[in-house]
C-alpha atoms as a PDB file:
ATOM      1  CA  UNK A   1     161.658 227.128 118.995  1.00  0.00           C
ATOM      2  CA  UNK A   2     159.808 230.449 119.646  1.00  0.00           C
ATOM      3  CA  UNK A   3     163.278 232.493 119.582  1.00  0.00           C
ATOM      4  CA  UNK A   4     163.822 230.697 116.275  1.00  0.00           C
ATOM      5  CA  UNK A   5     160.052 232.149 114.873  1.00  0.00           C
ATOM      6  CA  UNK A   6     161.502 235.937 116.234  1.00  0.00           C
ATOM      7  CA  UNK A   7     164.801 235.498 114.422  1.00  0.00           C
ATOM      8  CA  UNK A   8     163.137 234.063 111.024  1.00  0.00           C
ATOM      9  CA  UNK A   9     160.415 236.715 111.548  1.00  0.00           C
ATOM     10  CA  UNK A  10     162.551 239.858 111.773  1.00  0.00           C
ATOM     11  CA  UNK A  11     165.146 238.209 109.181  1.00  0.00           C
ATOM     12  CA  UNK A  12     162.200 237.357 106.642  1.00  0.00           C
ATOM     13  CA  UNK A  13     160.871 241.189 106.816  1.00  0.00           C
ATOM     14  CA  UNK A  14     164.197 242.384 106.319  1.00  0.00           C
ATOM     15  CA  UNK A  15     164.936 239.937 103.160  1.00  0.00           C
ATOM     16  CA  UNK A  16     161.841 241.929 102.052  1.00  0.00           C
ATOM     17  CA  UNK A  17     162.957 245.261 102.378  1.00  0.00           C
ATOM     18  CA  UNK A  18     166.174 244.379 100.744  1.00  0.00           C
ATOM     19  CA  UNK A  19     164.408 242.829  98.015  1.00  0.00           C
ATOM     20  CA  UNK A  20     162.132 245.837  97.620  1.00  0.00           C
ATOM     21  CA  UNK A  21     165.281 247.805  97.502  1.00  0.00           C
ATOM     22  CA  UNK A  22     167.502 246.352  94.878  1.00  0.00           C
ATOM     23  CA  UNK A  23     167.358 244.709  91.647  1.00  0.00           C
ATOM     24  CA  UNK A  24     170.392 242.639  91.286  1.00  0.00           C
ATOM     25  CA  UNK A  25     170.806 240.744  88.228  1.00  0.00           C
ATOM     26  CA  UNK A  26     171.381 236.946  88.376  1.00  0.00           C
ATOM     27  CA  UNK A  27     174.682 237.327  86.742  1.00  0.00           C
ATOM     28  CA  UNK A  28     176.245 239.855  89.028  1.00  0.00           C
ATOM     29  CA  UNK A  29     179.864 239.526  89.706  1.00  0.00           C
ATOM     30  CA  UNK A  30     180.939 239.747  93.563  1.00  0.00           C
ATOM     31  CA  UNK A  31     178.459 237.457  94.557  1.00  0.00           C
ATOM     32  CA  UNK A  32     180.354 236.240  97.458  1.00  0.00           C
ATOM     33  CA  UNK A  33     180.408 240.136  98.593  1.00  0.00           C
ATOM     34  CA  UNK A  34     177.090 240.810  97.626  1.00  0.00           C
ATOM     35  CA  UNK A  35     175.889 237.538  99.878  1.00  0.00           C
ATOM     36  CA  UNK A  36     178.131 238.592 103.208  1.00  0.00           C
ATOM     37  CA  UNK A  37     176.324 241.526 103.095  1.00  0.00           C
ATOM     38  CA  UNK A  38     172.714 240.308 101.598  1.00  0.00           C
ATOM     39  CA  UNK A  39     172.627 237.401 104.314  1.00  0.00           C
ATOM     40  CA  UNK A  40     174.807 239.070 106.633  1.00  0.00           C
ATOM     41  CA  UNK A  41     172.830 242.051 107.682  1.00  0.00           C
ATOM     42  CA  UNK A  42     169.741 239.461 107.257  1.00  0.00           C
ATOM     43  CA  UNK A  43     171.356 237.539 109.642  1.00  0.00           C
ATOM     44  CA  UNK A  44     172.247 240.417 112.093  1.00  0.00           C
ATOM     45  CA  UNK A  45     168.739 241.490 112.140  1.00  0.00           C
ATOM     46  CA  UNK A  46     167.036 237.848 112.950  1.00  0.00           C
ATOM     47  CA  UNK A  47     169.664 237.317 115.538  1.00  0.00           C
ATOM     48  CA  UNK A  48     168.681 240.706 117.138  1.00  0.00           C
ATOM     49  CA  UNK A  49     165.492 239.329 117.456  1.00  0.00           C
ATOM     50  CA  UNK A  50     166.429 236.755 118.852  1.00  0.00           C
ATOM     51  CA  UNK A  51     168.040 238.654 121.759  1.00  0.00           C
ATOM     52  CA  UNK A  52     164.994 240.825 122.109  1.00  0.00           C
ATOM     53  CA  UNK A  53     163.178 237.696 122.144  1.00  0.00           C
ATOM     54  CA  UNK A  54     165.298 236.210 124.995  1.00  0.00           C
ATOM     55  CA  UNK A  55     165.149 239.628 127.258  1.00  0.00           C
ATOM     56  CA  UNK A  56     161.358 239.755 127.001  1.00  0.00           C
ATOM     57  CA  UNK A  57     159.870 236.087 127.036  1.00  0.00           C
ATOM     58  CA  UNK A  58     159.227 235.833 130.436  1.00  0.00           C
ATOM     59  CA  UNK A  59     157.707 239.438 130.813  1.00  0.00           C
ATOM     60  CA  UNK A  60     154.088 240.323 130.866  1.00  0.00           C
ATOM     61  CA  UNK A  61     152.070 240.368 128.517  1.00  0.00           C
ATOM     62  CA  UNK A  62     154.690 238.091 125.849  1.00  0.00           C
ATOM     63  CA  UNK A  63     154.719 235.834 129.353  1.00  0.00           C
ATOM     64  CA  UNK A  64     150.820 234.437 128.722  1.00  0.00           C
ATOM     65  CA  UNK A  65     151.125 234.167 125.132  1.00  0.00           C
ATOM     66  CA  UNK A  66     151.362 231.054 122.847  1.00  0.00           C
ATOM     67  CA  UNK A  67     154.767 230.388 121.905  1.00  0.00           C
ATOM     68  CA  UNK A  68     154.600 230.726 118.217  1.00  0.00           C
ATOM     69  CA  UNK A  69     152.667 233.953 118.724  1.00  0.00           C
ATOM     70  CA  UNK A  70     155.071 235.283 121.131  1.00  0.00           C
ATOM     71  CA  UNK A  71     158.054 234.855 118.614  1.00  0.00           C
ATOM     72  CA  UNK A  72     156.012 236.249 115.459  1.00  0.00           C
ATOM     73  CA  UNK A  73     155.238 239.127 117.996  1.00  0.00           C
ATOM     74  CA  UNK A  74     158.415 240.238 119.013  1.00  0.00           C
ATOM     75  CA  UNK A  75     159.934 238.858 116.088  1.00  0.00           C
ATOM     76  CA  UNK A  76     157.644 241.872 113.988  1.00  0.00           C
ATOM     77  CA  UNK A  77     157.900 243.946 117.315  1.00  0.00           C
ATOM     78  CA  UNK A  78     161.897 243.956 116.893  1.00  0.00           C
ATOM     79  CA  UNK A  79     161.725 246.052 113.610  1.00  0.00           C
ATOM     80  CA  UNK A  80     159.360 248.392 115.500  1.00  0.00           C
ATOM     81  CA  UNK A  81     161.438 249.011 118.138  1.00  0.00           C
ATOM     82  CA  UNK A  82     164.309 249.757 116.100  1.00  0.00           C
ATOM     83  CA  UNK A  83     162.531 252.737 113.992  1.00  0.00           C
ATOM     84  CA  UNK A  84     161.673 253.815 117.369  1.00  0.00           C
ATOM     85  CA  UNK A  85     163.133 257.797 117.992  1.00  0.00           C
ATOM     86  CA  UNK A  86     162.977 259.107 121.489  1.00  0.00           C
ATOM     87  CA  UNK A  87     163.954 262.805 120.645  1.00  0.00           C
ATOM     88  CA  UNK A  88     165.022 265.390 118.358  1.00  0.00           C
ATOM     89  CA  UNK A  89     167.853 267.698 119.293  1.00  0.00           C
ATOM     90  CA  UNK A  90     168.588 270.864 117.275  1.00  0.00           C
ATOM     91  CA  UNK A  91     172.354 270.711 116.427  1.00  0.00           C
ATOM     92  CA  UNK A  92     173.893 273.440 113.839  1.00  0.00           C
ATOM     93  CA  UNK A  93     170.644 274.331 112.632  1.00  0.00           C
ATOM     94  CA  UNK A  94     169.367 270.610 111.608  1.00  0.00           C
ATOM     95  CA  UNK A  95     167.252 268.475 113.538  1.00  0.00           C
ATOM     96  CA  UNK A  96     168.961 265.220 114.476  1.00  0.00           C
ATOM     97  CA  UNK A  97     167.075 262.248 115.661  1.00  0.00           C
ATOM     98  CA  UNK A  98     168.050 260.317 119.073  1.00  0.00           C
ATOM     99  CA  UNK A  99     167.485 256.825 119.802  1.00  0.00           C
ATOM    100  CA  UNK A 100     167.546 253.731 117.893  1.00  0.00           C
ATOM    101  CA  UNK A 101     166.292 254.911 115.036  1.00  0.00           C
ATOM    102  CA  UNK A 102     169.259 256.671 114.013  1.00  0.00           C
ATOM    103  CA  UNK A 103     171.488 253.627 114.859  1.00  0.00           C
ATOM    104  CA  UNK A 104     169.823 251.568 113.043  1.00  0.00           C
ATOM    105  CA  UNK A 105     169.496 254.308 109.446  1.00  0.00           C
ATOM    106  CA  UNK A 106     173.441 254.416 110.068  1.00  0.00           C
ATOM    107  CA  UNK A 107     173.887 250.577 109.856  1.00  0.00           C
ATOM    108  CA  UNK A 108     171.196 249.809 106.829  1.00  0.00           C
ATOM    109  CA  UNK A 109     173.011 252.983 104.988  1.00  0.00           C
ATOM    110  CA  UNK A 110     176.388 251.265 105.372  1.00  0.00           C
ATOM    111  CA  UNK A 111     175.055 247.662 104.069  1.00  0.00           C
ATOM    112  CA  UNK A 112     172.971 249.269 101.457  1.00  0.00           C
ATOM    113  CA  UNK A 113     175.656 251.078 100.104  1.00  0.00           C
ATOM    114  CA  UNK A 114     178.061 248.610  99.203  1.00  0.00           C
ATOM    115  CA  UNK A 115     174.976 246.320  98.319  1.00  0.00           C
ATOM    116  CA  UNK A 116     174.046 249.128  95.559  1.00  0.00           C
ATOM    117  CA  UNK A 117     177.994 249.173  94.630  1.00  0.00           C
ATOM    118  CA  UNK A 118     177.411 245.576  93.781  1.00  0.00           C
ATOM    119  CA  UNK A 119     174.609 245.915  92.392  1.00  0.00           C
ATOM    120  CA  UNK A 120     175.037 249.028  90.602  1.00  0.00           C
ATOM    121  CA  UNK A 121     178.142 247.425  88.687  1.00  0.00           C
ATOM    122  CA  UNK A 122     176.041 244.921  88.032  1.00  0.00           C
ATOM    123  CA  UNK A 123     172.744 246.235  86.343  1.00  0.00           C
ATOM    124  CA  UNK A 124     175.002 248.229  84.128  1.00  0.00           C
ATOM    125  CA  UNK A 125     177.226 245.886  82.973  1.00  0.00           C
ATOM    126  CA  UNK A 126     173.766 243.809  82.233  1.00  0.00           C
ATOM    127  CA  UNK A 127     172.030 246.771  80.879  1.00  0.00           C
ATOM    128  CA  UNK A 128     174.464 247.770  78.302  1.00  0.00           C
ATOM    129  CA  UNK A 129     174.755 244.341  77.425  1.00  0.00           C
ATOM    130  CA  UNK A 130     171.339 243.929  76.253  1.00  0.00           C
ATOM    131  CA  UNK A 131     170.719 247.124  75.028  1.00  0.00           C
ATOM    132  CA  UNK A 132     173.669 246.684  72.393  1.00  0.00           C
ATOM    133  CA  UNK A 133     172.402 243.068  71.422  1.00  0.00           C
ATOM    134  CA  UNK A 134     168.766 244.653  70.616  1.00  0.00           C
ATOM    135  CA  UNK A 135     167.967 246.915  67.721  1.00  0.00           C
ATOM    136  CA  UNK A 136     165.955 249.959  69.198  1.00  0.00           C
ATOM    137  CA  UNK A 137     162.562 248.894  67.434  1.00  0.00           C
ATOM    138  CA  UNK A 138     162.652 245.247  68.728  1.00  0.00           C
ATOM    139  CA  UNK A 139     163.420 247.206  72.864  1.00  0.00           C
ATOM    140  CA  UNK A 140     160.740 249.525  72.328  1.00  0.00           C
ATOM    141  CA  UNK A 141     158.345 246.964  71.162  1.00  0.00           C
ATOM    142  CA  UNK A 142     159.589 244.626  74.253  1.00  0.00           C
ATOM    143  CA  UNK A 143     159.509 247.495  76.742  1.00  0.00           C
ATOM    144  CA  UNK A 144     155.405 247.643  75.714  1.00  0.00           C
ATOM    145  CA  UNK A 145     155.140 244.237  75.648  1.00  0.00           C
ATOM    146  CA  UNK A 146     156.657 244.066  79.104  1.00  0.00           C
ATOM    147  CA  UNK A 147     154.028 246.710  80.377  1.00  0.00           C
ATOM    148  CA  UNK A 148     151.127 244.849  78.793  1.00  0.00           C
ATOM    149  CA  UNK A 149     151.844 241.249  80.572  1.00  0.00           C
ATOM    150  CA  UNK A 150     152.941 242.913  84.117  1.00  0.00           C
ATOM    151  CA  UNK A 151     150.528 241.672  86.262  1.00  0.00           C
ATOM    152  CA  UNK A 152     151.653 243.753  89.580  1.00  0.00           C
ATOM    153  CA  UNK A 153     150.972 247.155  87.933  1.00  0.00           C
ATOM    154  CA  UNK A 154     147.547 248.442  87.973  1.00  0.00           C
ATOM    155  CA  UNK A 155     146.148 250.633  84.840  1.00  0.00           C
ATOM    156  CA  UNK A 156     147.235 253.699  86.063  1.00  0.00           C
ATOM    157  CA  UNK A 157     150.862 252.380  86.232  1.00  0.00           C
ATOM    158  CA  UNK A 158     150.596 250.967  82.558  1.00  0.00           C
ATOM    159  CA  UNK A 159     149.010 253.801  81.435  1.00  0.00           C
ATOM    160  CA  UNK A 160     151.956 255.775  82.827  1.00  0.00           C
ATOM    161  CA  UNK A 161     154.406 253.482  81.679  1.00  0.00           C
ATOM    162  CA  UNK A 162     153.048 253.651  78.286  1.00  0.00           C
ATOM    163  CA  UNK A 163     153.273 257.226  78.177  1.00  0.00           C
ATOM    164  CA  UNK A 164     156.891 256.991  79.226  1.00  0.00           C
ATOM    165  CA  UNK A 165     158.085 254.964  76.275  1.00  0.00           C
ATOM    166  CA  UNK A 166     156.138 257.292  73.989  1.00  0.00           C
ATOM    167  CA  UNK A 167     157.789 260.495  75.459  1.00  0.00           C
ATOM    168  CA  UNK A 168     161.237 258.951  75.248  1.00  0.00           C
ATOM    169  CA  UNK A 169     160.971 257.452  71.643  1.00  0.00           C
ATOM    170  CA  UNK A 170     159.436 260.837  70.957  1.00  0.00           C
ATOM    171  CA  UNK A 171     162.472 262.458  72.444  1.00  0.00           C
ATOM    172  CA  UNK A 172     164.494 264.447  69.428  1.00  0.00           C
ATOM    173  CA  UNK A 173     167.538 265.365  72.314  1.00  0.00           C
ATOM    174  CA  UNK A 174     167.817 261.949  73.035  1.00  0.00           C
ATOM    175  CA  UNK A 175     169.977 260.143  70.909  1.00  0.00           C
ATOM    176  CA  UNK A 176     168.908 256.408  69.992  1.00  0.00           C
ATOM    177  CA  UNK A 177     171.745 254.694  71.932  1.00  0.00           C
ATOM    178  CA  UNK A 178     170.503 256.472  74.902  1.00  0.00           C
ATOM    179  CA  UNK A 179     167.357 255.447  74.317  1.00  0.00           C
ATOM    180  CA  UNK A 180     168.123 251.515  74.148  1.00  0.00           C
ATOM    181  CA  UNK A 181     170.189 251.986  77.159  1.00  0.00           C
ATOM    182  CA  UNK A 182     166.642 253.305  79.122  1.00  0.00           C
ATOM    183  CA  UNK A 183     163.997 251.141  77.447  1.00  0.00           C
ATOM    184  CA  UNK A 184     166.859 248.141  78.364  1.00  0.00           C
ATOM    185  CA  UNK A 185     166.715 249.206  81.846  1.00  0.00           C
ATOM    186  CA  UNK A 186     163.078 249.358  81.827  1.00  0.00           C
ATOM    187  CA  UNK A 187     163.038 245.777  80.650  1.00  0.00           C
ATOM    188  CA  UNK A 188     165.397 244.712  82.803  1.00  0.00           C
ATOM    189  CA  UNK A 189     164.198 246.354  86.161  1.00  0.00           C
ATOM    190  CA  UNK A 190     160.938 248.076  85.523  1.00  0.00           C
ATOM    191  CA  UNK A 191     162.838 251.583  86.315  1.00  0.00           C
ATOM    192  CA  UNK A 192     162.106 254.464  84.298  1.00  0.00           C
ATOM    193  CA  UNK A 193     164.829 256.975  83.543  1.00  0.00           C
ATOM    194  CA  UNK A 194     164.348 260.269  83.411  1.00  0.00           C
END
């Protein structure tokens, strides 16, 4: 049971770094890719964990702890271990990092990338979408709309925000298909092009 709490522990903390990450629209095409690697590297991660879990259990101090506590701490003690870097070395004039850090970078860079390809496909197909169906008066009143009833962003953010759509409306360089295509993206996943 406590090797289960590690695995869901390190598995839940990286569903939210991947969800942190990316903004993948419900209607994506490739889901089945986009899950194997979603779930997969989820997966790879609890199950890690789990190992970790299994070498140190019976060592002091996880030995005298509660069970569940035990598995939450290595669970949360697994992605610790595996940002830890024991060394730089200086090769060809750049400083490369040794341990399992840099393992780990090198196997979240592979996932992520074909997770963006997925998703990238994805927000842009959606994004173009919507910005064609939606005269540019009706997305920039949306895009402020969207600002106003966030919840998440503090006033600073808004105020930001705000000042964003103003600048880009403003914008004589941009032309106004351009400028559905950003305030849609904005709308769609709160990112502000620049």
């Amino acid at each position: 049971m406590e090797m289960t709490i590690a695995g869901i522990t390190a598995g839940v903390l990286t569903l939210f770094d991947l969800d942190r990450t990316f903004y993948v629209p419900a209607s994506a095409g490739g889901r089945a890719r986009l899950a194997f690697w979603w779930w997969g590297f989820i997966l790879v991660n609890g199950l890690l964990a789990v190992g970790l879990y299994v070498s140190l259990a019976t060592v002091e101090p996880f030995k005298g702890m509660e069970p569940i506590v035990r598995g939450l701490v290595i669970g949360i003690g697994y992605l610790a271990l595996i940002r830890v870097k024991f060394t730089t070395f200086n090769f060809g004039g750049q400083d490369v990092p040794f341990g399992l850090e840099a393992l780990y970078d090198a196997a979240r860079g592979f996932v992520y990338k074909r997770i963006n390809r997925i998703a990238k496909v994805a927000r842009t197909t959606e994004t173009l979408a919507y910005a064609a169906a939606h005269p540019l008066p009706a997305l920039i009143s949306e895009a402020k709309l969207s600002v106003d009833n966030d919840q998440v962003m503090n006033s600073d953010a808004k105020r930001e925000a705000k000042a964003w759509i103003v600048k880009l409306v403003q914008d004589t360089v941009t032309t106004d298909e351009e400028k559905k295509v950003a305030l849609a993206t904005f709308i769609l996943s709160g990112y502000q092009a620049q």
